[in-house]
C-alpha atoms as a PDB file:
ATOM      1  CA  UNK A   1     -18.604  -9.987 -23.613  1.00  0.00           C
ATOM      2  CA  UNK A   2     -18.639 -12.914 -21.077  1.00  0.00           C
ATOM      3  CA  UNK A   3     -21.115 -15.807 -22.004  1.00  0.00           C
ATOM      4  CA  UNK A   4     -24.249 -15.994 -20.370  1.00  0.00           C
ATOM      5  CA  UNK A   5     -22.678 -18.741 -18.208  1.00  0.00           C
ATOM      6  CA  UNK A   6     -19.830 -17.300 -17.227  1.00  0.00           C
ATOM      7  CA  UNK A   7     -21.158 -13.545 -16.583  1.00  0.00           C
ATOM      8  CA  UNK A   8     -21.134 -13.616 -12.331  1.00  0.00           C
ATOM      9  CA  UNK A   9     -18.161 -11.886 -10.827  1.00  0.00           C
ATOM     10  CA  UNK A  10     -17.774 -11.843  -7.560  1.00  0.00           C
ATOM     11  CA  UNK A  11     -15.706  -9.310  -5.529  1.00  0.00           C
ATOM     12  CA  UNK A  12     -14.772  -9.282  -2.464  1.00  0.00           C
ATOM     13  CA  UNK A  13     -13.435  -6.615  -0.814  1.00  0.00           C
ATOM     14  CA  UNK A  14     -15.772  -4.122  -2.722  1.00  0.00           C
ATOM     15  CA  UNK A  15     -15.912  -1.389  -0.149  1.00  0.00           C
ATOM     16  CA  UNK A  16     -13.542   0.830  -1.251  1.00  0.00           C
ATOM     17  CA  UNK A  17      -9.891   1.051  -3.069  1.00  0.00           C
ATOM     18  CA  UNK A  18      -8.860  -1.632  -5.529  1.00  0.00           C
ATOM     19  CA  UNK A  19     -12.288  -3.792  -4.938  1.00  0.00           C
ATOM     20  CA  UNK A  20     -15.011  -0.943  -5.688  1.00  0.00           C
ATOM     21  CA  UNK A  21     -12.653   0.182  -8.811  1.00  0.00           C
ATOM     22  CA  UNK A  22     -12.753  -3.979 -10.362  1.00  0.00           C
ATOM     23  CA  UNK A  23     -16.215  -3.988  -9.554  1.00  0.00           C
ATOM     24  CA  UNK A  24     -16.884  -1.053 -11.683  1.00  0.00           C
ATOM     25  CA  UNK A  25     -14.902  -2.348 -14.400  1.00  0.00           C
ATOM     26  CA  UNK A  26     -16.095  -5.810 -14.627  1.00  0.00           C
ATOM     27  CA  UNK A  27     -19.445  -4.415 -15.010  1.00  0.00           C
ATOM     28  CA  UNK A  28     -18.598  -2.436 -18.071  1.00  0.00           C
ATOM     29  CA  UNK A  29     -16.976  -5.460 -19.387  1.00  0.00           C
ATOM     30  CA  UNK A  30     -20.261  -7.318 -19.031  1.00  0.00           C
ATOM     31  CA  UNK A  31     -20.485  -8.689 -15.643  1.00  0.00           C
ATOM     32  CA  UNK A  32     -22.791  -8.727 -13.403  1.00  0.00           C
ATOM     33  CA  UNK A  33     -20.766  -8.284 -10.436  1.00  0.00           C
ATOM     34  CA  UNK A  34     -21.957  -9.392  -6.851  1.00  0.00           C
ATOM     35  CA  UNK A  35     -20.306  -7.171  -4.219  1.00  0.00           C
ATOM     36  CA  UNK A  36     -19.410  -8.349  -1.428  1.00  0.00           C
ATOM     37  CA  UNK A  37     -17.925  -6.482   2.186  1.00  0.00           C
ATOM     38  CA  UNK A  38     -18.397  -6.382   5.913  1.00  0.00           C
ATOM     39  CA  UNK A  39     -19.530  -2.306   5.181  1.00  0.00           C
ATOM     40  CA  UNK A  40     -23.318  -3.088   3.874  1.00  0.00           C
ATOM     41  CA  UNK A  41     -23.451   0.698   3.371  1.00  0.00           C
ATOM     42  CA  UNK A  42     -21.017   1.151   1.034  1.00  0.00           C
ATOM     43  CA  UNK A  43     -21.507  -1.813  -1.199  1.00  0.00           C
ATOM     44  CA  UNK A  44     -25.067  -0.820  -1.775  1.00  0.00           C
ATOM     45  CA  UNK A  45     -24.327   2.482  -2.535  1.00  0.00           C
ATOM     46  CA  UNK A  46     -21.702   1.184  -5.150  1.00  0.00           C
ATOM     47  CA  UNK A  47     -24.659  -1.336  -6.321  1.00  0.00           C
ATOM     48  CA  UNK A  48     -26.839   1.527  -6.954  1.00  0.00           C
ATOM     49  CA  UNK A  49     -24.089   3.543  -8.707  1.00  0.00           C
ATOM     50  CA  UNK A  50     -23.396   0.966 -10.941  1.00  0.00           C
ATOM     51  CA  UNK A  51     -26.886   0.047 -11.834  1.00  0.00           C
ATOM     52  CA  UNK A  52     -27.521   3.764 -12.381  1.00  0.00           C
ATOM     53  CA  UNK A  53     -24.913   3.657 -15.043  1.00  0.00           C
ATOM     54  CA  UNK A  54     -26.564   0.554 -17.177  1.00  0.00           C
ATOM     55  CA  UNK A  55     -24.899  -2.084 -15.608  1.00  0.00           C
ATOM     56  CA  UNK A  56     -25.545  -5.041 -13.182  1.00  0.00           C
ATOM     57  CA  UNK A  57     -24.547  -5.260  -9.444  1.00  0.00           C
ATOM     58  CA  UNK A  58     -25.965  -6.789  -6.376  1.00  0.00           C
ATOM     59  CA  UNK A  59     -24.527  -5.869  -2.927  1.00  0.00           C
ATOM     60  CA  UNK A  60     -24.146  -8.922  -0.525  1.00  0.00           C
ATOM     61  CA  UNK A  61     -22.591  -8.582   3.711  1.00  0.00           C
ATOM     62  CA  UNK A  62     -19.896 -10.886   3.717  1.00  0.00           C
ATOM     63  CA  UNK A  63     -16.770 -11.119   6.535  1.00  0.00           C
ATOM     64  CA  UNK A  64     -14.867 -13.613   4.101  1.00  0.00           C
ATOM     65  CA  UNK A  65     -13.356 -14.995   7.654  1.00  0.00           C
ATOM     66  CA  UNK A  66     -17.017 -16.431   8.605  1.00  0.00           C
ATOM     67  CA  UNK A  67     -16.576 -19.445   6.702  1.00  0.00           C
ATOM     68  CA  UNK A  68     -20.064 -20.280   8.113  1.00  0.00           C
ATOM     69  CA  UNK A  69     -21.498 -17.400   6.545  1.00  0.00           C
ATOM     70  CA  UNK A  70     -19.009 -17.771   3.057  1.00  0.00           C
ATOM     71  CA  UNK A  71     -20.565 -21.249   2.645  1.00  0.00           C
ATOM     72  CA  UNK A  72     -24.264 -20.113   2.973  1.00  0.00           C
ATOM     73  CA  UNK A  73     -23.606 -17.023   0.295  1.00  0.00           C
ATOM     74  CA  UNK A  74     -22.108 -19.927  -2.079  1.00  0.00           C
ATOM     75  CA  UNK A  75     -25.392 -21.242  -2.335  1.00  0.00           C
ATOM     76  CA  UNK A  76     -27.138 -18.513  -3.755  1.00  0.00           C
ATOM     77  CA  UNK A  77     -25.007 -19.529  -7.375  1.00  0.00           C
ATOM     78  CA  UNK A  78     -25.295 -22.615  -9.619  1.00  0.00           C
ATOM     79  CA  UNK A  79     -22.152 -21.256 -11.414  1.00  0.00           C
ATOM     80  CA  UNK A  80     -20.389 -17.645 -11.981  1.00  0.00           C
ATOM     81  CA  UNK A  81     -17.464 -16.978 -13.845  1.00  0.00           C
ATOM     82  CA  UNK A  82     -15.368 -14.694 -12.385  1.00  0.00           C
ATOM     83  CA  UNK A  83     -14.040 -14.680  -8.504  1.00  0.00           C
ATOM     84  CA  UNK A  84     -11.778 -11.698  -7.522  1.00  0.00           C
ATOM     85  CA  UNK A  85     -10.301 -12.141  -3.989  1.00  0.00           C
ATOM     86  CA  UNK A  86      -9.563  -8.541  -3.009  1.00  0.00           C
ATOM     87  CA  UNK A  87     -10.442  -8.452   0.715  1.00  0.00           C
ATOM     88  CA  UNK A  88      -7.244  -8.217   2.184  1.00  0.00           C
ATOM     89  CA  UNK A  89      -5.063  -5.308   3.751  1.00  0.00           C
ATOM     90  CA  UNK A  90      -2.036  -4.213   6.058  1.00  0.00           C
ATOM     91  CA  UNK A  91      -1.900  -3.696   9.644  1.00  0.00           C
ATOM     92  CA  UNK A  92       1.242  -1.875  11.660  1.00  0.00           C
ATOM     93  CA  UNK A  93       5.198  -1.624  10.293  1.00  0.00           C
ATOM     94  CA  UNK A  94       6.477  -2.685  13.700  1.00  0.00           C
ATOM     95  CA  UNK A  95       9.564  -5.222  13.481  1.00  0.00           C
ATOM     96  CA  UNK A  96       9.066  -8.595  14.333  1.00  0.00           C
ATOM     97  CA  UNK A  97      10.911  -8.489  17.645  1.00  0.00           C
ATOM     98  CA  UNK A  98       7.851  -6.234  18.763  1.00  0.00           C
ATOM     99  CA  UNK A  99       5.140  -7.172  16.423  1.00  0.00           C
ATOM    100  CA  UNK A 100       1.451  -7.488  17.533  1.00  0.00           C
ATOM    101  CA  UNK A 101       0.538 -11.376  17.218  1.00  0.00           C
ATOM    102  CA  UNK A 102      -3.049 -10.200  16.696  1.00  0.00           C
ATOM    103  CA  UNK A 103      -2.199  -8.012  14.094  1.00  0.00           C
ATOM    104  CA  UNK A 104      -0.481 -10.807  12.330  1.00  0.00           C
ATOM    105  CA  UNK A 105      -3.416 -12.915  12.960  1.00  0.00           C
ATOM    106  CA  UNK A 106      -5.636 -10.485  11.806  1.00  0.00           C
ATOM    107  CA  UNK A 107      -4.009 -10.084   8.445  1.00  0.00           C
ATOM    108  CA  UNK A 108      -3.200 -13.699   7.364  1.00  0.00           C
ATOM    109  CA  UNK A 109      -6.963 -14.386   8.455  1.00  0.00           C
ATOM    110  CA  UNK A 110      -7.862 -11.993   5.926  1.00  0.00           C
ATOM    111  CA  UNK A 111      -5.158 -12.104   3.220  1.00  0.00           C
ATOM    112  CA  UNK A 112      -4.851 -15.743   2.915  1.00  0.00           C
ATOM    113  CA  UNK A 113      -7.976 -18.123   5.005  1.00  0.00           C
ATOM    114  CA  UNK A 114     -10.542 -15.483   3.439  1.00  0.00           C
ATOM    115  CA  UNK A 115      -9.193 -15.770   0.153  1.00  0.00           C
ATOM    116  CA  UNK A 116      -9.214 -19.827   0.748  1.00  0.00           C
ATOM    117  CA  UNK A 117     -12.716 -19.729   2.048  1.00  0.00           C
ATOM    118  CA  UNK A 118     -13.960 -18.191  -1.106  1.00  0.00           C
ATOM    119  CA  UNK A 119     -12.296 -19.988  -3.751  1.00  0.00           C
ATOM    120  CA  UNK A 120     -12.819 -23.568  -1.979  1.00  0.00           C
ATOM    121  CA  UNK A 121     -16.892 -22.756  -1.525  1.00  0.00           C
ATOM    122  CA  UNK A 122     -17.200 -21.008  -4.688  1.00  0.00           C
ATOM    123  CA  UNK A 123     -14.740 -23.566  -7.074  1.00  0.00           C
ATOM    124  CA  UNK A 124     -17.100 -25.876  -8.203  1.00  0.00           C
ATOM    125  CA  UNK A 125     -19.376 -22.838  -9.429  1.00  0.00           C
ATOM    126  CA  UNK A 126     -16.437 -21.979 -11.464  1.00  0.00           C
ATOM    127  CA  UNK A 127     -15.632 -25.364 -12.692  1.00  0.00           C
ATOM    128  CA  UNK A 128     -19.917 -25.608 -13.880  1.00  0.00           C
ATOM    129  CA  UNK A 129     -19.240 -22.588 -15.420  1.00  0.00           C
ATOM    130  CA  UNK A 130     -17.328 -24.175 -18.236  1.00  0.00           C
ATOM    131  CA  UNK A 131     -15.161 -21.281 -18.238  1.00  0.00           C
ATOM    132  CA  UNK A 132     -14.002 -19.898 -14.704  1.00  0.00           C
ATOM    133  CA  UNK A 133     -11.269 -17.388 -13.480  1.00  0.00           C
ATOM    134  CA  UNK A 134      -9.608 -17.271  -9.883  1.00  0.00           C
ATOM    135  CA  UNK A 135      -8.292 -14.002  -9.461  1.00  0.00           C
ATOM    136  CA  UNK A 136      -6.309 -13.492  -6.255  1.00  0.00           C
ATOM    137  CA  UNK A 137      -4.594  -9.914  -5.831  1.00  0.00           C
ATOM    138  CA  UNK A 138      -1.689 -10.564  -3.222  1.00  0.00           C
ATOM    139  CA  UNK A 139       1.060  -7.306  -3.353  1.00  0.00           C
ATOM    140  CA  UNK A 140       4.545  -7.128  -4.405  1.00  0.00           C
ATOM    141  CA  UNK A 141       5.040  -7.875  -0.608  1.00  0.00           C
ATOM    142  CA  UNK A 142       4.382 -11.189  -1.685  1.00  0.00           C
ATOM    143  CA  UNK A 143       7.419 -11.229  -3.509  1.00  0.00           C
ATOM    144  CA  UNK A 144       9.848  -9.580  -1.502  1.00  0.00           C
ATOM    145  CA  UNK A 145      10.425  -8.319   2.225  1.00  0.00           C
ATOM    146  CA  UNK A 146      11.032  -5.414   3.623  1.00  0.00           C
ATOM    147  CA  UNK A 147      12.031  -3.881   7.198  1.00  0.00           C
ATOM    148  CA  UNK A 148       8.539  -3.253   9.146  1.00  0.00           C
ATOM    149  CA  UNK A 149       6.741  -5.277   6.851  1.00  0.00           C
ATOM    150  CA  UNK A 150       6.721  -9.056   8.525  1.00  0.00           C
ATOM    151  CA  UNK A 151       3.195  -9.756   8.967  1.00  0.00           C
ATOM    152  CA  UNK A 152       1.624  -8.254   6.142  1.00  0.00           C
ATOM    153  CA  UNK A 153       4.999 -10.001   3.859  1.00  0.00           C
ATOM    154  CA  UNK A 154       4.390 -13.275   4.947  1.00  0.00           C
ATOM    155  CA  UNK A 155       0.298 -12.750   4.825  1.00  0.00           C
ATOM    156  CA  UNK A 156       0.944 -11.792   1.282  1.00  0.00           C
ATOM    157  CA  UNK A 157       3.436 -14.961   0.717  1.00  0.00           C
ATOM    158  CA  UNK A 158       0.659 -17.033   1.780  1.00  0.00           C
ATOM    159  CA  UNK A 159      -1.860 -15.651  -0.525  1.00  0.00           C
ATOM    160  CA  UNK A 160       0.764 -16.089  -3.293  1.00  0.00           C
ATOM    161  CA  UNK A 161       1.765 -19.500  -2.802  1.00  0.00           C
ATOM    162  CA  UNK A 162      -2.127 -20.339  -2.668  1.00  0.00           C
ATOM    163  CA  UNK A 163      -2.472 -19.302  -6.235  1.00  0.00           C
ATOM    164  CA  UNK A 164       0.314 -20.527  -7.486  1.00  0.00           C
ATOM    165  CA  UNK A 165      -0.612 -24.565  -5.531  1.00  0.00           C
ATOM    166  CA  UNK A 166      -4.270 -24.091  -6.755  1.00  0.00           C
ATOM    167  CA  UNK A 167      -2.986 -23.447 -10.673  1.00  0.00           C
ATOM    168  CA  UNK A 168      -1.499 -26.981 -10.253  1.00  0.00           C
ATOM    169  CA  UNK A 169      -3.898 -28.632  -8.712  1.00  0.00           C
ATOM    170  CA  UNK A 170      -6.695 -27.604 -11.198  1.00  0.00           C
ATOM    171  CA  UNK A 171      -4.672 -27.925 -13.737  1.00  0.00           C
ATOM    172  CA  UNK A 172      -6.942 -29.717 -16.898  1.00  0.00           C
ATOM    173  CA  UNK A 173      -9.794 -28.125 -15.235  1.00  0.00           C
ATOM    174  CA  UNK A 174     -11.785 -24.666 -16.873  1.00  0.00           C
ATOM    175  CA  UNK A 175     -10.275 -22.259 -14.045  1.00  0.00           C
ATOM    176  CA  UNK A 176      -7.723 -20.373 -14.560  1.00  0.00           C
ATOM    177  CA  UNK A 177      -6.108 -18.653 -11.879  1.00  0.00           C
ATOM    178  CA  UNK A 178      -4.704 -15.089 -11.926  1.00  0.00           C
ATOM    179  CA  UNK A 179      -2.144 -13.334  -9.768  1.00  0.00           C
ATOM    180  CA  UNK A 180      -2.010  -9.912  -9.619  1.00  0.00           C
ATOM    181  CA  UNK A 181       0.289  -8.123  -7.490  1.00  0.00           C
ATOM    182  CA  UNK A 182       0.615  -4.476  -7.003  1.00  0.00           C
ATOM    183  CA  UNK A 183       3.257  -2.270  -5.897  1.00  0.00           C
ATOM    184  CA  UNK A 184       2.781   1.057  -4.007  1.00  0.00           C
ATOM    185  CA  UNK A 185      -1.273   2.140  -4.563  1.00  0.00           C
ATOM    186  CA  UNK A 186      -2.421   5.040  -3.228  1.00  0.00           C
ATOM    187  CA  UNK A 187      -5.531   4.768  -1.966  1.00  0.00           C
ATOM    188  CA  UNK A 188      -8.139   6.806   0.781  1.00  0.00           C
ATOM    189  CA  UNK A 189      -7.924   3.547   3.077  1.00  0.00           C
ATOM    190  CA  UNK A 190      -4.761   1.377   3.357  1.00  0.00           C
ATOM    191  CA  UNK A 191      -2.497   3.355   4.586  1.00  0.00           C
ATOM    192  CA  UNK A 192      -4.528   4.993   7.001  1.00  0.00           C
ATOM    193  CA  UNK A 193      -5.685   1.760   8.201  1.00  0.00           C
ATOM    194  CA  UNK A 194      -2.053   0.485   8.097  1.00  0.00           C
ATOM    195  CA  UNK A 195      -0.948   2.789  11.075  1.00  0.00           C
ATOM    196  CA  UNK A 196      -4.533   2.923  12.946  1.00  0.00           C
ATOM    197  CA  UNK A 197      -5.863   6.217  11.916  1.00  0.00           C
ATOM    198  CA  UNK A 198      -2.340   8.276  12.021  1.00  0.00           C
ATOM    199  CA  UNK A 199      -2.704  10.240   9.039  1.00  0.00           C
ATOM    200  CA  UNK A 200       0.676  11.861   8.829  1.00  0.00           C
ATOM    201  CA  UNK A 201       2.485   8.527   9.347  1.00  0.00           C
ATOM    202  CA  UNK A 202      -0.097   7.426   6.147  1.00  0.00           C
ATOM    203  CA  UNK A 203       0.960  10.352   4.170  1.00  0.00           C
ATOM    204  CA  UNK A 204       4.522   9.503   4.233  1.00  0.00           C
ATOM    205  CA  UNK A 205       4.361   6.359   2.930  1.00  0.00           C
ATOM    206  CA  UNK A 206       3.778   8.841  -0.218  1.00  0.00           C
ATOM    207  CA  UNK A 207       5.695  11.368   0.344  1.00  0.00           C
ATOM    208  CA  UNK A 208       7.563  12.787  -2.349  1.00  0.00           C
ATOM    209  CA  UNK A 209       6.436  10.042  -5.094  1.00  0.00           C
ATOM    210  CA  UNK A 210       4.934  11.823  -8.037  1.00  0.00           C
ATOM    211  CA  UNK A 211       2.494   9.197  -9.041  1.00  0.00           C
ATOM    212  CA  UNK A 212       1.376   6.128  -7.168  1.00  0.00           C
ATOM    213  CA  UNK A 213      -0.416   3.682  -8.822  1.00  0.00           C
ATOM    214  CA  UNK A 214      -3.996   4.206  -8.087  1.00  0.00           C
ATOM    215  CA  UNK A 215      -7.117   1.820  -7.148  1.00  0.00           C
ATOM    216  CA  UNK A 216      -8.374   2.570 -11.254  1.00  0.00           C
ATOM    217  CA  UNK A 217      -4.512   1.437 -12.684  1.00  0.00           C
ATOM    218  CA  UNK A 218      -4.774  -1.976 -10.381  1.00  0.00           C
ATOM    219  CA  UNK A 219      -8.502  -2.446 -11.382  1.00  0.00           C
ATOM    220  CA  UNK A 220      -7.823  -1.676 -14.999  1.00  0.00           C
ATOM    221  CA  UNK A 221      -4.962  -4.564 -15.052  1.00  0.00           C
ATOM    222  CA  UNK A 222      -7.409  -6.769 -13.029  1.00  0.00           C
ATOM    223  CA  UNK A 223     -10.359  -6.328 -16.099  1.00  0.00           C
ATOM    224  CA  UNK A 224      -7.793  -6.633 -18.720  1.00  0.00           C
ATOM    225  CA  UNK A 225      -6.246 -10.091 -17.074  1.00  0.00           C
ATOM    226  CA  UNK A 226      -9.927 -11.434 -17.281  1.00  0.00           C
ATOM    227  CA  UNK A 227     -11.223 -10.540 -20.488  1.00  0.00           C
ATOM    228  CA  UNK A 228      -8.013 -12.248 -22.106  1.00  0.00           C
ATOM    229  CA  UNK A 229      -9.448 -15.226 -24.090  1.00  0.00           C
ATOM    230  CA  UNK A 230     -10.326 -18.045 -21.894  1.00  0.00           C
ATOM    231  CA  UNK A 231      -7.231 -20.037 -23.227  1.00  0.00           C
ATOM    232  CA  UNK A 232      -4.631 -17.270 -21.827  1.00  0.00           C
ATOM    233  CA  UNK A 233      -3.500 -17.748 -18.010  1.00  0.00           C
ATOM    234  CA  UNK A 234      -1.967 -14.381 -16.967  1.00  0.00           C
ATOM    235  CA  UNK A 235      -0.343 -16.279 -13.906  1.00  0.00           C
ATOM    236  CA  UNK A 236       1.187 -13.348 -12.401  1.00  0.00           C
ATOM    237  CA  UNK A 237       1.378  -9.764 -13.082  1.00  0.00           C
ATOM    238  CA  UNK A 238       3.295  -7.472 -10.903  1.00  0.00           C
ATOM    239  CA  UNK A 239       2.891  -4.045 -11.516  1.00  0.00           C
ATOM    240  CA  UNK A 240       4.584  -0.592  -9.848  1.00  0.00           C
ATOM    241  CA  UNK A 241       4.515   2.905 -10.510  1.00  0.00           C
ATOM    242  CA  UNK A 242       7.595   3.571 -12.484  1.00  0.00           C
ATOM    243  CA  UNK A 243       9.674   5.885  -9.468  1.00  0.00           C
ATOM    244  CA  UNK A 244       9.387   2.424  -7.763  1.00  0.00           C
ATOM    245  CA  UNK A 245      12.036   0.232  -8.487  1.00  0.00           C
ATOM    246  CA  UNK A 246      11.468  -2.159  -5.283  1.00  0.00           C
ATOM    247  CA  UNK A 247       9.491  -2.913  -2.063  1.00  0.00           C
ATOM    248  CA  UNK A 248      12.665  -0.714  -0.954  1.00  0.00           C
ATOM    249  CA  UNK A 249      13.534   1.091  -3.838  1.00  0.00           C
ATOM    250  CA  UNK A 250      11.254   4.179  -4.326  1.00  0.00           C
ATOM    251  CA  UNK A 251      12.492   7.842  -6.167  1.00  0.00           C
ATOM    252  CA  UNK A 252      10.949  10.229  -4.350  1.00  0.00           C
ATOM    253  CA  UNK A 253      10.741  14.209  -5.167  1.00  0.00           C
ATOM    254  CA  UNK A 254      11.456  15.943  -1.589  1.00  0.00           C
END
């Protein structure tokens, strides 16, 4: 169990997918997670379903690109433990010779100044804390390109490289900060959003693979990272669903 000083976890991103699944497991770790999502609806329904099974959760409107709006929610905390920067996602596969510049805008606004916003209003809550954990969850697209992926790649990159800078700045400090990057996770959302809606262009990005890795296997690896002892940095985990070798590299059943 967290100490009593270190027991807020905020989540952002808590709408749906990977966020709503590490919200529900922090709390059954022993957090008391603050949600946190442009969708008000949906985070207070997960709030409700989470305080309905014994644990605590609070539900909080937040577009992590207001930083106005960022900085006022910081207030509400003296300290919390535990910040998981989730809020993220994918827009288009177009090439770069014909990619949307707002699209690309959109996502490194979201993947990579949303994710700054939060840690740099929330990081001295974490340092009070005594005992505080970063967790950013960038993709294996941080790692590696692929064709149709050049926005959403080098949103990813950035979000990456922020951990890994902020781990060296902070180092001697009580933060740790956590990388996790998944693979291919199938999810109701990301896809879907991905290509605007198209469902059957969503549905092939599965097509043919056996088992994805779902929201649950990404949340699970997100609980486990933070419930290490408070001396253990997992700095980066990648993680894929074993018929995916590579961004590009994927068995598939057809």
């Amino acid at each position: 169990m967290p100490s009593a000083a270190s027991r807020i976890a905020v989540v952002t991103g808590a709408s749906s997918g990977i966020g709503a699944a590490t919200a529900r497991g922090l709390a059954a770790a022993g957090y008391r997670v603050v949600l946190t999502a442009r969708r008000k609806d949906r985070i207070e329904a997960l709030a409700e379903e989470i305080n309905a099974a014994g644990h605590q959760a609070t539900a909080y409107q937040l577009d992590v690109t207001d930083r106005a709006a960022v900085d006022e929610f910081a207030t509400a905390f003296k300290t919390i433990g535990v910040l998981v920067n989730n809020a993220g996602g994918a827009l288009g596969a177009d090439p770069v010779a014909t990619g949307d510049p707002a699209d690309w805008r959109t996502m490194y606004e979201t993947n990579v100044i949303g994710t700054l916003n939060l840690t740099q209003a929330l990081l001295p809550k974490l340092i009070a804390s005594g005992d505080g954990t970063v967790v950013v969850v960038s993709s294996t697209a941080g790692h590696g390109t692929y064709e149709g992926g050049g926005g959403y790649v080098a949103a990813k990159h950035g979000a990456h490289v922020l951990a890994e800078t902020l781990r060296l700045e902070i180092v001697g400090q009580p933060v740790r900060v956590i990388e996790i990057a998944p693979g291919m996770v199938k999810t109701d959302e990301f896809a879907l959003t991905r290509f605007g809606g198209d469902e059957e262009k969503a549905a092939k990005v599965y097509q043919g693979v056996a088992e994805p890795l779902t929201a649950d296997d990404v949340a699970d690896t997100i609980t486990w990272a933070v419930t290490r002892p408070a001396h253990v940095n997992v700095d980066l985990l990648v993680l894929r669903p074993r018929a995916q070798a590579s961004n590009t590299k994927v068995h598939r059943e057809l």
